[in-house]
Each structure stands twice: as structure tokens, then as C-alpha cells.
C-alpha atoms as a PDB file:
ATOM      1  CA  UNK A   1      -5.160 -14.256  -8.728  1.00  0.00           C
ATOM      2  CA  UNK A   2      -3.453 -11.333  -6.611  1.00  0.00           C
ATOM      3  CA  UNK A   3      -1.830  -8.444  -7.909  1.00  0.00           C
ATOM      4  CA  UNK A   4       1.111  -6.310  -6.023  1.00  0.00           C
ATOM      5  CA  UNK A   5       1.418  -2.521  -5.817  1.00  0.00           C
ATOM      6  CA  UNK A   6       4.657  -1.181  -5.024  1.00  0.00           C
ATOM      7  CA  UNK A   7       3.835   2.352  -3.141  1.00  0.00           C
ATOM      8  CA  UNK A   8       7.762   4.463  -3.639  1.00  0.00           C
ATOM      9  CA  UNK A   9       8.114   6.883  -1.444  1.00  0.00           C
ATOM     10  CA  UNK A  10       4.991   7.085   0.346  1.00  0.00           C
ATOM     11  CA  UNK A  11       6.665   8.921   2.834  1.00  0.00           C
ATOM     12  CA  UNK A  12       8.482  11.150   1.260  1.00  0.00           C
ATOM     13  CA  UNK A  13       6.291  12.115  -1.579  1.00  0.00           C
ATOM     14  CA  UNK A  14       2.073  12.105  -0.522  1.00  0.00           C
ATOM     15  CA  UNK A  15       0.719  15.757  -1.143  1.00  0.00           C
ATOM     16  CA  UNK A  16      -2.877  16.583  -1.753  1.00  0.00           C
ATOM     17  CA  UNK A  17      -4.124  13.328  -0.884  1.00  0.00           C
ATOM     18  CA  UNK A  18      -2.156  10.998  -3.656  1.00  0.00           C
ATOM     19  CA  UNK A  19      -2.631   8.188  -0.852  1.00  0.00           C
ATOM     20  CA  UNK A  20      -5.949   7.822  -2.069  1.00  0.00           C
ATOM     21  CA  UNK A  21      -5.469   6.289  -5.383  1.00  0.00           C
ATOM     22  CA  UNK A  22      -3.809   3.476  -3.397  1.00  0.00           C
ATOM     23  CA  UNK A  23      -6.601   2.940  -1.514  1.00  0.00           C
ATOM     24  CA  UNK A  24      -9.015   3.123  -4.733  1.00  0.00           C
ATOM     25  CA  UNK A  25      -7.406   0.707  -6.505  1.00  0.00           C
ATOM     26  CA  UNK A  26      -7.560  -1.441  -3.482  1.00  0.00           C
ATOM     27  CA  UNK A  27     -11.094  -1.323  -2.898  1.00  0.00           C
ATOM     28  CA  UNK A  28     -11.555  -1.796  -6.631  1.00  0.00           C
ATOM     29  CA  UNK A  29      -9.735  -4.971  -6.596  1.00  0.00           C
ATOM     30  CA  UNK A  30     -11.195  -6.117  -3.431  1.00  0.00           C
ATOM     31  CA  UNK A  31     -14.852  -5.783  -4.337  1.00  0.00           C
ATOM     32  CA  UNK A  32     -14.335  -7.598  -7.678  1.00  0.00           C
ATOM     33  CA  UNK A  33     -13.006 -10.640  -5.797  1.00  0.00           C
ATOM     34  CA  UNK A  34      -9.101  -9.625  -6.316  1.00  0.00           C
ATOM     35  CA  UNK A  35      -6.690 -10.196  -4.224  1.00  0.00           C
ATOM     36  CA  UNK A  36      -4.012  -7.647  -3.810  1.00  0.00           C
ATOM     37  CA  UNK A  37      -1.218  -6.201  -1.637  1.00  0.00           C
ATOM     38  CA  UNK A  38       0.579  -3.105  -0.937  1.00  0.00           C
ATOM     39  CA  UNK A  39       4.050  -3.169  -0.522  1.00  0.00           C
ATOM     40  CA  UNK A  40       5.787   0.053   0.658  1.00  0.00           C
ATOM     41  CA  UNK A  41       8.821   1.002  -1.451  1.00  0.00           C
ATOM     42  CA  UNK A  42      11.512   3.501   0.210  1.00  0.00           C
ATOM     43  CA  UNK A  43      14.856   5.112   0.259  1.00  0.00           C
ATOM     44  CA  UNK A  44      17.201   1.778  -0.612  1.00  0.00           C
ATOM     45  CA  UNK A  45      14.499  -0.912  -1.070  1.00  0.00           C
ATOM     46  CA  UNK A  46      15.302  -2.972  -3.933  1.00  0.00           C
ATOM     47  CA  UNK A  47      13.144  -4.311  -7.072  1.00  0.00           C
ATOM     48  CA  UNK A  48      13.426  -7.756  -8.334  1.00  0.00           C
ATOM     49  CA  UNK A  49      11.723  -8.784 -11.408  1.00  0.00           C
ATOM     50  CA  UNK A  50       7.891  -9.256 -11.170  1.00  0.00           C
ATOM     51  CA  UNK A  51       7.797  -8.519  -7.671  1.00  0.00           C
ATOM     52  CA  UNK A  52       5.044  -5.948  -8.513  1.00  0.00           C
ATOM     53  CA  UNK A  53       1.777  -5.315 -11.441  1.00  0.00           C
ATOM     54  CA  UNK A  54       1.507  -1.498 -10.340  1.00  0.00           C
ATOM     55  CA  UNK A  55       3.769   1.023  -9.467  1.00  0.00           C
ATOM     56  CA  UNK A  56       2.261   4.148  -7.568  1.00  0.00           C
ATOM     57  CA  UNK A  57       4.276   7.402  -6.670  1.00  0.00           C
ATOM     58  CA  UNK A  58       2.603  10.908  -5.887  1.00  0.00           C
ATOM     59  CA  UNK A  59       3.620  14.414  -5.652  1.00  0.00           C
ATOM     60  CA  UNK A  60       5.960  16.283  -3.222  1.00  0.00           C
ATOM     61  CA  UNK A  61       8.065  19.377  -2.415  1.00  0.00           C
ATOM     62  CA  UNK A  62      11.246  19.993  -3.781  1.00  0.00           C
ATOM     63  CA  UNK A  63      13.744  18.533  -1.454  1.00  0.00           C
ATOM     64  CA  UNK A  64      11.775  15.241  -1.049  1.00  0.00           C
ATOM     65  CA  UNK A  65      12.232  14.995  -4.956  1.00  0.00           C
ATOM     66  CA  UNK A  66      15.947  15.678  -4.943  1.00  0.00           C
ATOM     67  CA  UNK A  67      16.115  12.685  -2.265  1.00  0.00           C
ATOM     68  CA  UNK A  68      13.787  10.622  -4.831  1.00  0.00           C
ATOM     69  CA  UNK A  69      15.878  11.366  -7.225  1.00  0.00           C
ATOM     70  CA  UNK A  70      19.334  10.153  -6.040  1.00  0.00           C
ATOM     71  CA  UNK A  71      17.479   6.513  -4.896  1.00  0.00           C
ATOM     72  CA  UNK A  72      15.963   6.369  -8.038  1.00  0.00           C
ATOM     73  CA  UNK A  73      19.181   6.619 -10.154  1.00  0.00           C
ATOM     74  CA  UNK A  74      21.379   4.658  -7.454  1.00  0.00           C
ATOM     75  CA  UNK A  75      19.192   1.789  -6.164  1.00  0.00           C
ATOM     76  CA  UNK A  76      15.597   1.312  -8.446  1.00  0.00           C
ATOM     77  CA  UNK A  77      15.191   3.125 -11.393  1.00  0.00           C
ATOM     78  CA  UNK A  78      16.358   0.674 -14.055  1.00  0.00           C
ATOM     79  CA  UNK A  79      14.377  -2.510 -12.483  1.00  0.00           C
ATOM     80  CA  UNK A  80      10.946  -0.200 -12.288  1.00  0.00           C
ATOM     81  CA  UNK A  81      11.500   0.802 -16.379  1.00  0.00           C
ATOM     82  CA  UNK A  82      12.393  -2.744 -17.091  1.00  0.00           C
ATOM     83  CA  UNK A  83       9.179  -3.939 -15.234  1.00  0.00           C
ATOM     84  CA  UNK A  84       7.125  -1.527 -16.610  1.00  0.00           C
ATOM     85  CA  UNK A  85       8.626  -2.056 -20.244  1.00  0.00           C
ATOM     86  CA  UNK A  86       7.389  -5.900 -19.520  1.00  0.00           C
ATOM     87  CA  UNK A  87       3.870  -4.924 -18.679  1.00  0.00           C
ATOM     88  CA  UNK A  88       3.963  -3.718 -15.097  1.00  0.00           C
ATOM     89  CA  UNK A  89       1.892  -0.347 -14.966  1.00  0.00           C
ATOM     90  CA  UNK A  90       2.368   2.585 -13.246  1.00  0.00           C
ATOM     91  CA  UNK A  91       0.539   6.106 -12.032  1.00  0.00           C
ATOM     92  CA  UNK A  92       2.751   8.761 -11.017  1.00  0.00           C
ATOM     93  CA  UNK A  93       1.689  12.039 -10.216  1.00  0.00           C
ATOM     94  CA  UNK A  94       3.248  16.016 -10.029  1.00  0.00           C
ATOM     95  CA  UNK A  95       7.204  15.224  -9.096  1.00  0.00           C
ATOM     96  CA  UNK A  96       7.055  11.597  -9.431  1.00  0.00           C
ATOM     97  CA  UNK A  97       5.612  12.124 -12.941  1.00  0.00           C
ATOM     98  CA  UNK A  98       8.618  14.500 -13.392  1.00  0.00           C
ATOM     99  CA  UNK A  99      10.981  12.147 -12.422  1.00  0.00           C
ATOM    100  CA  UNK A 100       9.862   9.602 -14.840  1.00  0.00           C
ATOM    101  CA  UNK A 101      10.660  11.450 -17.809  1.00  0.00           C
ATOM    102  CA  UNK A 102      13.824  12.439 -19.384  1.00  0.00           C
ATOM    103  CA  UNK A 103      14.566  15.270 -16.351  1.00  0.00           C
ATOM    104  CA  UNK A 104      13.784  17.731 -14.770  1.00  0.00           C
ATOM    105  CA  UNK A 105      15.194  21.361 -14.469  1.00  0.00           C
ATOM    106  CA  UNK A 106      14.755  23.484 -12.066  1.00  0.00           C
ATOM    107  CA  UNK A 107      15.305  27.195 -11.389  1.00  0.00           C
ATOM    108  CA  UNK A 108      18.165  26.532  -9.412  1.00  0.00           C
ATOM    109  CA  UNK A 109      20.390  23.848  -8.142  1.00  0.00           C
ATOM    110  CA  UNK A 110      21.145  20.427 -10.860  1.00  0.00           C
ATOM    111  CA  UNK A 111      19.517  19.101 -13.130  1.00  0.00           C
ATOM    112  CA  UNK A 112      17.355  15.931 -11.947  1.00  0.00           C
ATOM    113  CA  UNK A 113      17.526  12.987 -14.275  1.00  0.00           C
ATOM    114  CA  UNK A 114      14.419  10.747 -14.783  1.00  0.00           C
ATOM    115  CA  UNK A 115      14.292   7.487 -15.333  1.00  0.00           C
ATOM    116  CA  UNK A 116      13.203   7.257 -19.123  1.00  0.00           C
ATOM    117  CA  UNK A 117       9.500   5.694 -18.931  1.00  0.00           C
ATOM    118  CA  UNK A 118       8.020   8.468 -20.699  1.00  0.00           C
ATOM    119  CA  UNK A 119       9.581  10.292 -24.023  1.00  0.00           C
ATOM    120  CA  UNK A 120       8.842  13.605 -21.989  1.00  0.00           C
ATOM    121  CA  UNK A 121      10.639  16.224 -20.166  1.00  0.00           C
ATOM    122  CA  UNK A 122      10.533  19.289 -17.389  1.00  0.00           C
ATOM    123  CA  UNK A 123      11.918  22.705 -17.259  1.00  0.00           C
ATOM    124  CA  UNK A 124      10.780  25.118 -14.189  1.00  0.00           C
ATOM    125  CA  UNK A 125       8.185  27.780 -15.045  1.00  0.00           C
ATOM    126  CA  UNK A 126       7.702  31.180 -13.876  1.00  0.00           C
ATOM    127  CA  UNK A 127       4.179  30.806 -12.513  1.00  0.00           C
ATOM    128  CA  UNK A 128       2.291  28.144 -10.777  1.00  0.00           C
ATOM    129  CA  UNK A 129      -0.233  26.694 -12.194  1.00  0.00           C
ATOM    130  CA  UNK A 130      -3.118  25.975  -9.622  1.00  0.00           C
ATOM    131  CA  UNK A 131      -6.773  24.882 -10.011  1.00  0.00           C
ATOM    132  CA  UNK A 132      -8.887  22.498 -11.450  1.00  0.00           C
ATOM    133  CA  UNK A 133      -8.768  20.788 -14.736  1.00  0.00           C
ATOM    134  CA  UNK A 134     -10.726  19.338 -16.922  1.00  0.00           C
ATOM    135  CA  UNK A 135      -9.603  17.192 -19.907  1.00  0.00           C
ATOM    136  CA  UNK A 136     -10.887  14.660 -22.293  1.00  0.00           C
ATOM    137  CA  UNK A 137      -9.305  11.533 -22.512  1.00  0.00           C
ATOM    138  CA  UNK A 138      -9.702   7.898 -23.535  1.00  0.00           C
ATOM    139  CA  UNK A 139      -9.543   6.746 -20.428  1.00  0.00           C
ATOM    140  CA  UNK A 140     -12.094   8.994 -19.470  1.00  0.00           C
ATOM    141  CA  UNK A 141     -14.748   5.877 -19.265  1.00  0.00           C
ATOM    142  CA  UNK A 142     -18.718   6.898 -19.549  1.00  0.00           C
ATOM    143  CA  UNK A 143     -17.653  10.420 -18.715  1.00  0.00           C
ATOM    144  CA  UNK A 144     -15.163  10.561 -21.548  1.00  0.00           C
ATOM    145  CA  UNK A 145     -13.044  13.412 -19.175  1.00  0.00           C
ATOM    146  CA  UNK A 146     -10.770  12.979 -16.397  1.00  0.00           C
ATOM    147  CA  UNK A 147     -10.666  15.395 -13.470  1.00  0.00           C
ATOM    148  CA  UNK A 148      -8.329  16.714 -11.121  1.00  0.00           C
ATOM    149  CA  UNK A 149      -6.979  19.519  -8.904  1.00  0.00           C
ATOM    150  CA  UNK A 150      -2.910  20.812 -10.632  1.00  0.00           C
ATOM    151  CA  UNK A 151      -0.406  22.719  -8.509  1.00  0.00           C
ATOM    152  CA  UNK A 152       3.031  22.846 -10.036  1.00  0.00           C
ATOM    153  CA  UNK A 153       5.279  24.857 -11.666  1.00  0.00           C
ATOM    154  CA  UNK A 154       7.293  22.844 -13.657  1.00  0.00           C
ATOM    155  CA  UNK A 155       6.461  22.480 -17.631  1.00  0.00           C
ATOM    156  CA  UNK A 156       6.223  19.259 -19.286  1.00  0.00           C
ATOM    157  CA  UNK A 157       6.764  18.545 -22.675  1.00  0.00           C
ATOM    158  CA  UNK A 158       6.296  15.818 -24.225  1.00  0.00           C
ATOM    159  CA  UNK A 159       7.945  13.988 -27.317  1.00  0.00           C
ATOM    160  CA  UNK A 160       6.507  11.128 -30.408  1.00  0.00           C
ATOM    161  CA  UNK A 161       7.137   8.414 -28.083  1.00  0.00           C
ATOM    162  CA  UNK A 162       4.416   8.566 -25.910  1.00  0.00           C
ATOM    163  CA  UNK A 163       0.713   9.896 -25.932  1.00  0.00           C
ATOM    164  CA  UNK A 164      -1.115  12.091 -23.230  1.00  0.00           C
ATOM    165  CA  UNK A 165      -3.499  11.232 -21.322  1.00  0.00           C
ATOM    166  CA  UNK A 166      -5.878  13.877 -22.345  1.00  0.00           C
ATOM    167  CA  UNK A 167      -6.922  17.416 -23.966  1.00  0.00           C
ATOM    168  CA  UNK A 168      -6.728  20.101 -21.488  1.00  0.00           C
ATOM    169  CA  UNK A 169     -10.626  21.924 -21.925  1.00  0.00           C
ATOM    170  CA  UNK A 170     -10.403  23.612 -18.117  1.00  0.00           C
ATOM    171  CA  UNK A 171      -7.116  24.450 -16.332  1.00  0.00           C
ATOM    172  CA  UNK A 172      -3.282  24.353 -17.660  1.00  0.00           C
ATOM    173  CA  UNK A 173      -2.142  20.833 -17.829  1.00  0.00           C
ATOM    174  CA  UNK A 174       1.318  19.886 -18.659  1.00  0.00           C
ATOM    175  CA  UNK A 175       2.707  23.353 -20.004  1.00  0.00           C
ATOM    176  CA  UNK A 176       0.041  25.656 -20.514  1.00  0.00           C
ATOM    177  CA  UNK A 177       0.709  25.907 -23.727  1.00  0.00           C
ATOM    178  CA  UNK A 178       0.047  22.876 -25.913  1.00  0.00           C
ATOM    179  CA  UNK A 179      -3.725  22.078 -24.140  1.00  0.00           C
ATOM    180  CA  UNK A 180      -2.041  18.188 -23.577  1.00  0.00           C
ATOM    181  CA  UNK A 181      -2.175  16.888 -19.699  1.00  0.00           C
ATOM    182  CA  UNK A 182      -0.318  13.548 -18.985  1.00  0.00           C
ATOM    183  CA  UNK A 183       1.042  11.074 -20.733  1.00  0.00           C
ATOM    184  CA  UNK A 184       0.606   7.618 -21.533  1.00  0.00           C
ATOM    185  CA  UNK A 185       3.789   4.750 -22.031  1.00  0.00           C
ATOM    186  CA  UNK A 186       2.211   1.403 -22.021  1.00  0.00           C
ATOM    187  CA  UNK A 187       0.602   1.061 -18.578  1.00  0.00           C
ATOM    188  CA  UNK A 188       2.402   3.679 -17.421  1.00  0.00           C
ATOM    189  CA  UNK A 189      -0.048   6.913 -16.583  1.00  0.00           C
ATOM    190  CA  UNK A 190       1.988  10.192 -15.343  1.00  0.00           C
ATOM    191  CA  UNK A 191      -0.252  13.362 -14.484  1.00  0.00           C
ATOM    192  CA  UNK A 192      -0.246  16.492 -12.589  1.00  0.00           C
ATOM    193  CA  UNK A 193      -3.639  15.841 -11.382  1.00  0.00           C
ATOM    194  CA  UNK A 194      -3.782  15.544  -7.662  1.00  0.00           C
ATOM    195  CA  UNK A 195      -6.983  15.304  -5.791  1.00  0.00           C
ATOM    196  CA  UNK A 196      -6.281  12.314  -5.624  1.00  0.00           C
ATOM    197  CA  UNK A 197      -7.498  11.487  -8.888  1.00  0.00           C
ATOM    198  CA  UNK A 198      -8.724   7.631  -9.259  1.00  0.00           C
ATOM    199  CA  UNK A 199     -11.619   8.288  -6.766  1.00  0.00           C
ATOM    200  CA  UNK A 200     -13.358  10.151  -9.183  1.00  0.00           C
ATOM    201  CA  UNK A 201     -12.346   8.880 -12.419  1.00  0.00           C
ATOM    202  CA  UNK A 202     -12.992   4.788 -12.013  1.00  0.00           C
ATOM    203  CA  UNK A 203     -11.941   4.164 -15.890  1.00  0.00           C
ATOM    204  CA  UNK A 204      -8.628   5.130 -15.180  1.00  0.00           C
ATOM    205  CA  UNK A 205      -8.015   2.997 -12.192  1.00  0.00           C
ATOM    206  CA  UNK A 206      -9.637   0.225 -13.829  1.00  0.00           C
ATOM    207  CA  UNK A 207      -7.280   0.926 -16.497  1.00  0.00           C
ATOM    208  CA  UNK A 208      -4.308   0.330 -14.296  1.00  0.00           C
ATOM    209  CA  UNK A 209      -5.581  -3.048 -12.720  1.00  0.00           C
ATOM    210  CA  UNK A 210      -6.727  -4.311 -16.349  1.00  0.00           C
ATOM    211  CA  UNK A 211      -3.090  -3.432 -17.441  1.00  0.00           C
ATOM    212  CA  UNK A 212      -1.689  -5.057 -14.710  1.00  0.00           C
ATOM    213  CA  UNK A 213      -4.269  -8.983 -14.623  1.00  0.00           C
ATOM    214  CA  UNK A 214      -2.950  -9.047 -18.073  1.00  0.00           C
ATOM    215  CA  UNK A 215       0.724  -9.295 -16.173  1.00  0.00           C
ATOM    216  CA  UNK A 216      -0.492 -12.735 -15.176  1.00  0.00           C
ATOM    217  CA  UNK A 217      -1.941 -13.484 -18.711  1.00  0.00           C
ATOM    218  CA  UNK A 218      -5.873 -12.769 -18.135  1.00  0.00           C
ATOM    219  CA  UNK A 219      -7.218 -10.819 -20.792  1.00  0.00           C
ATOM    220  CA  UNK A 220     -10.647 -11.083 -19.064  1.00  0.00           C
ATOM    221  CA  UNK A 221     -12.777  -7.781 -19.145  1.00  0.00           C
ATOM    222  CA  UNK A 222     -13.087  -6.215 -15.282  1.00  0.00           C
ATOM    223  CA  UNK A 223     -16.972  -6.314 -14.615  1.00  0.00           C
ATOM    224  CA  UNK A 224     -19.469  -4.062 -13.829  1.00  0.00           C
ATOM    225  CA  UNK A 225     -19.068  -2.069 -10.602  1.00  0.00           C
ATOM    226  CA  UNK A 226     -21.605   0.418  -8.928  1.00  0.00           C
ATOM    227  CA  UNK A 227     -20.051   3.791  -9.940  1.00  0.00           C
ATOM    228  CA  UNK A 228     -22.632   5.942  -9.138  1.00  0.00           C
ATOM    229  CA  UNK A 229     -21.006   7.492  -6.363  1.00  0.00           C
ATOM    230  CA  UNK A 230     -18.114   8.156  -8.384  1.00  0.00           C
ATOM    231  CA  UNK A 231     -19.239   9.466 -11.362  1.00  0.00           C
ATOM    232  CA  UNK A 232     -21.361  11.661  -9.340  1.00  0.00           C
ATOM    233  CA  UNK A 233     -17.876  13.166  -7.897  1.00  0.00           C
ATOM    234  CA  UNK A 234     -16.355  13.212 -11.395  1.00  0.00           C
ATOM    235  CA  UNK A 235     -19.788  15.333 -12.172  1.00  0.00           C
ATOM    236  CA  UNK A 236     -19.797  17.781  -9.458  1.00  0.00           C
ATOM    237  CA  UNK A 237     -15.894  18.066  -9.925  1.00  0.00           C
ATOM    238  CA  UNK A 238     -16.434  18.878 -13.820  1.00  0.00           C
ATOM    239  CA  UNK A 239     -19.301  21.748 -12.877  1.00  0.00           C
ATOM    240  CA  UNK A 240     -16.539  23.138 -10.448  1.00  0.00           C
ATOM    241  CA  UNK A 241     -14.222  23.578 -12.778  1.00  0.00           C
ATOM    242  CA  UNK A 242     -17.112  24.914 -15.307  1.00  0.00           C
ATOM    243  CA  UNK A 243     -17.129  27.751 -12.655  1.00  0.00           C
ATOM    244  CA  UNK A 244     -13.818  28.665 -11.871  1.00  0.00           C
ATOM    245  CA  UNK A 245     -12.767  28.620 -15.579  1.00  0.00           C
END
């Protein structure tokens, strides 16, 4: 069995090392015996249905997203909900996370409009909120936390129709204000966590490539890997946070 990640916008949008959960899921697939494939997805490259299990976008600065933005509403934006909506999954981070809500609204300039995966949406905010962050999650694994670096300024709200990833207990998270960070839509993960984030938390990757076997109708369980490096990154990360907080 082989699985296919669709990277969008790997040049345009890769800030704060976001390349890395590419290369985590990867090596996660590859030591269990997986096959799988990377397929970079740019400005004008089209989406057929089931080309890809797992969508993967990361952060970037503003005028990369406005760029995003326009391909994502001209050329790709309906096949990627429609694949996700049929099982694909997805992890988006920072302004690809922003773009897969409702919209986005900045300071100044238009309006961005997402792309509808998650029930959520994002105004600008007068502050940026930097640092590390702590939350408990589900996905969260033996740890029961996921852990990340944020740096944004946008605030992201989010409505009944999706779920987020986890309770803010270090750092700001989506708003600052309602102690939620992420969101959950089917296999669809967005986040501000950069870091990059799957590196350190292996139940959420595993989450993604779980989400996206069952695309090809295995509901087997992903075995056992040797996460002690891992979780001893996701520890040290945690008491980091402890310290700054």
C-alpha cells in the first residue's frame, strides 16, 4: 500500500521549519514498511480526485498568502475540500490554517476567503502572539499534550462545526482568549503551532497517516514505533514552556 502527500505551496509558504512535518511523516511511513510519495503542489497545479491521502501546507508572510489565496479560490480549493470531505486528511499550519477556514481579515487590504474545511474564521489582532505552547489534546498520544512554537497575529475563532485540537495550558493559541488551539474537521488538523510540530508529537502524525490507510480501506492499527527520541523532545519542549510561562 502507498499513500500520496500533496505538499501546496512549499515554496511559497515554509516558515519556522513546517518542511519538517513532511519529512516526519515520511520517515514514519517508511520505517513501518509504507510506501509513500511527495508530490509538490504549486501556483496552477491541478487536483484530480484521489490523487492524494494527505494534504500538507505551512505558514508564511503576508504576501505569499495573498498569492495562496487567489490559486486556491481560482485553480484548487474546491477539489482539496471535496477530497478531504471523502477522507483525505490534511495539516495546515499559521496562514495555511487561515486560509482553510471561512477567511481571513486583515488590518488592511481585502478580505481573504478560505476554502471552507473548517467552521472557523480570522480577524487581524493588535499584538503578536509569540512563544511556546502547551496544550492538551486527544491526539496528544502517551503525553496527552501537543507542543509547539506560535507566531501570528491573526485571531481564530472557531464555530459548532468543528472541534480543536487542544486546551491551551501554556501560550495563546487560536485567540488568546477562549484557551482553544486548532481545530479538528475529519482528518483535517489546522494549528498555529510551528516548530515544526509532528517531530515532537508522533500521535499526531500517526494520526494523519491512520486517517489517510483508511483512504484505501485498512482499518489496521499503525504499530509500535521507538518514540523515545521523540517524546523526549515533546518533554524537554513541555519544561521549556513550563519556564517561559
Amino acid at each position: 500500500m502507498q499513500i500520496k502527500i500533496g505538499y501546496l505551496y512549499g515554496d511559497l509558504m515554509n516558515i519556522y521549519g513546517d518542511h519538517g512535518n513532511v519529512l516526519t511523516l515520511v520517515k514514519r511511513c517508511q520505517w513501518r514498511g509504507i510506501g509513500v510519495e511527495v508530490v509538490a503542489l504549486n501556483i496552477g497545479d491541478r487536483i484530480g480526485r484521489g490523487d492524494y491521502d494527505i494534504f500538507f501546507m505551512g505558514g508564511g508572510q503576508d504576501r505569499e498568502q495573498v498569492m495562496v489565496c487567489r490559486d486556491l479560490q481560482d485553480t484548487k480549493g474546491e477539489d482539496i475540500k471535496r477530497e478531504i470531505d471523502e477522507g483525505a486528511a490534511a495539516l495546515v499550519i499559521c496562514g495555511g490554517y487561515q486560509l482553510f477556514g471561512k477567511f481571513y481579515r486583515p488590518f488592511e487590504g481585502e478580505e481573504l476567503p478560505g476554502i471552507n474545511v473548517f467552521d472557523a474564521y480570522t480577524v487581524a489582532g493588535e499584538k503578536r502572539c509569540i512563544g511556546n505552547v502547551v496544550a492538551k489534546s486527544a491526539l496528544g498520544g502517551r503525553q496527552g499534550t501537543v507542543v509547539g512554537f506560535e507566531n501570528h497575529s491573526g485571531k481564530t475563532y472557531l464555530g459548532d462545526g468543528c472541534a480543536p485540537l487542544g486546551t491551551v495550558t501554556v501560550g495563546y493559541g487560536n485567540n488568546g482568549e477562549d484557551k482553544t488551539e486548532g481545530a479538528i474537521s475529519g482528518g483535517a488538523i489546522g494549528t498555529y503551532l510551528h516548530g515544526s510540530l509532528l517531530p515532537k508529537n508522533p500521535a499526531v502524525a500517526d494520526f494523519l497517516i491512520e486517517k489517510a490507510l483508511a483512504r484505501h480501506g485498512s482499518d489496521m492499527p499503525l504499530g509500535d514505533l521507538d518514540d523515545s527520541l521523540e517524546l523526549a523532545a515533546h518533554t524537554a519542549a513541555v519544561k521549556r514552556a513550563a519556564k517561559t510561562h
